[in-house]
Structures are given as structure tokens and as C-alpha cells.
C-alpha atoms as a PDB file:
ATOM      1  CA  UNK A   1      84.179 201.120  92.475  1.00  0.00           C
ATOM      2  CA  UNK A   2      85.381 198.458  89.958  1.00  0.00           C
ATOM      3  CA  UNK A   3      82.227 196.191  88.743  1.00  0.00           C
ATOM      4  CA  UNK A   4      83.011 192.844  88.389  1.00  0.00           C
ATOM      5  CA  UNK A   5      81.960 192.262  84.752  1.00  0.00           C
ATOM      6  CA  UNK A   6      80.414 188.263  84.056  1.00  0.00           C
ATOM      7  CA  UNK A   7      82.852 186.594  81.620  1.00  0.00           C
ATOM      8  CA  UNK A   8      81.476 185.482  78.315  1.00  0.00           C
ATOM      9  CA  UNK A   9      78.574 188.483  78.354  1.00  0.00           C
ATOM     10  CA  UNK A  10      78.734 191.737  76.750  1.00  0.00           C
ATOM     11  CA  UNK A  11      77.313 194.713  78.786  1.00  0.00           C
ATOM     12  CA  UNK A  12      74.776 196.815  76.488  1.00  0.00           C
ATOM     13  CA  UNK A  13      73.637 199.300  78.663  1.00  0.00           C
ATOM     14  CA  UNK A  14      74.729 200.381  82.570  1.00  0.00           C
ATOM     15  CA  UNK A  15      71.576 202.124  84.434  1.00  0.00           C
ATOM     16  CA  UNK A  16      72.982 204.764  86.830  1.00  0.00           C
ATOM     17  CA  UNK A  17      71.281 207.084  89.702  1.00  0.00           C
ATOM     18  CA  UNK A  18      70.956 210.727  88.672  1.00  0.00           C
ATOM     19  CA  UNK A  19      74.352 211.117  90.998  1.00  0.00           C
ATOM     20  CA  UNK A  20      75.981 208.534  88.328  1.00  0.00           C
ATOM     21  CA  UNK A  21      76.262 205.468  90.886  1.00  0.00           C
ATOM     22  CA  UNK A  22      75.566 202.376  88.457  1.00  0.00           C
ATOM     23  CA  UNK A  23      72.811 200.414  90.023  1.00  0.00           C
ATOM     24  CA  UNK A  24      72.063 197.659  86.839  1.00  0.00           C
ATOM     25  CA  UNK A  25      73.685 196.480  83.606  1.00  0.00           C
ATOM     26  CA  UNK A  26      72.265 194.785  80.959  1.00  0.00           C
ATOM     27  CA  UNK A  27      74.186 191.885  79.416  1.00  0.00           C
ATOM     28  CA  UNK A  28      74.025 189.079  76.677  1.00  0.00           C
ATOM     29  CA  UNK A  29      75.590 186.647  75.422  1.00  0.00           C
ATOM     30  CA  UNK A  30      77.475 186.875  71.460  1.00  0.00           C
ATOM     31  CA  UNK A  31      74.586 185.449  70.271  1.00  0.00           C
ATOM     32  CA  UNK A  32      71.843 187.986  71.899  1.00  0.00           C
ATOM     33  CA  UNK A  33      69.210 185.396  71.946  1.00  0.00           C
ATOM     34  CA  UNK A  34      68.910 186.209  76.024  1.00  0.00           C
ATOM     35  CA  UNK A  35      69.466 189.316  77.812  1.00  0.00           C
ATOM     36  CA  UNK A  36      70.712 189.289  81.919  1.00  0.00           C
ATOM     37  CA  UNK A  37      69.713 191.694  83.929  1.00  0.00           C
ATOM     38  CA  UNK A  38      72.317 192.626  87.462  1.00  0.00           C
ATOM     39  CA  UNK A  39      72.032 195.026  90.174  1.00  0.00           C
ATOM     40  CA  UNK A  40      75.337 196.442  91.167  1.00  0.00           C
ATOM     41  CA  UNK A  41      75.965 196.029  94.545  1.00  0.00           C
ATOM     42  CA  UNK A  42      78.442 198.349  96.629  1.00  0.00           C
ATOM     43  CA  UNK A  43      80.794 195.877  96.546  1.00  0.00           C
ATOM     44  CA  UNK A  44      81.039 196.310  92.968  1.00  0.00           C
ATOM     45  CA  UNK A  45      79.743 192.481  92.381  1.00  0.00           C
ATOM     46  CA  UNK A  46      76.647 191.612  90.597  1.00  0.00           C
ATOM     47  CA  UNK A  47      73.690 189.587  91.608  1.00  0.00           C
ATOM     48  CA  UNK A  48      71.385 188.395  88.602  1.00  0.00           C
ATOM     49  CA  UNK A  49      68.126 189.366  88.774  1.00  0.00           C
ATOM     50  CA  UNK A  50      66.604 187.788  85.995  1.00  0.00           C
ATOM     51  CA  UNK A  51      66.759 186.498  82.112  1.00  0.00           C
ATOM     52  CA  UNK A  52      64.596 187.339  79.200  1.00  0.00           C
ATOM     53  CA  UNK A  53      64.468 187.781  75.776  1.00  0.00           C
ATOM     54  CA  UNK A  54      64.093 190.864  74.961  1.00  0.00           C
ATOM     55  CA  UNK A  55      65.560 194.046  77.281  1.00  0.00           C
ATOM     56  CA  UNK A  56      62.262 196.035  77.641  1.00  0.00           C
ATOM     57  CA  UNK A  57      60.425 192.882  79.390  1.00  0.00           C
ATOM     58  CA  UNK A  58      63.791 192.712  81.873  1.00  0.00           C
ATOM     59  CA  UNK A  59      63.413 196.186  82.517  1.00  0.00           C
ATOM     60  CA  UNK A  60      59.602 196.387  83.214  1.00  0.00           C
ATOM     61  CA  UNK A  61      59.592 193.446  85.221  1.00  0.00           C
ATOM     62  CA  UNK A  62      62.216 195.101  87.399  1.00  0.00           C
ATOM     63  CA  UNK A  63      60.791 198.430  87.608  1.00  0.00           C
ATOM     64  CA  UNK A  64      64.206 199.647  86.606  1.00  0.00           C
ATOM     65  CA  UNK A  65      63.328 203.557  85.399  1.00  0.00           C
ATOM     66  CA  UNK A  66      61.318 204.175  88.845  1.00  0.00           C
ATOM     67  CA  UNK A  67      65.010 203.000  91.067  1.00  0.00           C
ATOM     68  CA  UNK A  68      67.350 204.819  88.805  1.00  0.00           C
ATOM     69  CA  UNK A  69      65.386 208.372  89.754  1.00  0.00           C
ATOM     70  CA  UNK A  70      65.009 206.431  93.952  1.00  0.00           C
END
């Protein structure tokens, strides 16, 4: 699958399933003053989930650890 990356963002970090299937990516902009949370759909497209300033409150709000290990 070939994900369709959001132009103008940088991906930082791409949460996969333990079988390596990515299921988020976190993004910002050059500037890093927000962060953009996607889910990966099969497709390979994204669908933002949500914006915030700092990646730990993105990934808490999301319950992103517990659906990597679902």
C-alpha cells in the first residue's frame, strides 16, 4: 500500500500493528508549532483525526498505543 502523504507536512512518526500494517502518522508543519494526527485507511489515504500541540496529547486523546496492539 502506498500512503498518500499531506503536502506541506513532515511525517515524524508512523504507528504500525504488531503485523507492521501502518494504522496512524504523526505530522507537522516546518514550523512544529501543531502536530496532525491520521489514521491510514486501506486505501492508503488519510483521514485527520485531530490537531494539537504537542504529540503526547494527540496520542492520548486517540487512544493510539491500545489500537496499535487491537
Amino acid at each position: 500500500m502506498e500512503i498518500k502523504y499531506p503536502k506541506g507536512e513532515t511525517v515524524w512518526v508512523s504507528y504500525q500493528k504488531s503485523d507492521g500494517t501502518p494504522i496512524f502518522i504523526l505530522t507537522s508543519k516546518p514550523a512544529r508549532d501543531f502536530y496532525f494526527l491520521y489514521e491510514v485507511l486501506e486505501d492508503g489515504s488519510l483521514k485527520k483525526l485531530g490537531k494539537a500541540r504537542s504529540p503526547t496529547e494527540l496520542e492520548e486523546k486517540f487512544d493510539v498505543k491500545s489500537r496499535m496492539s487491537s
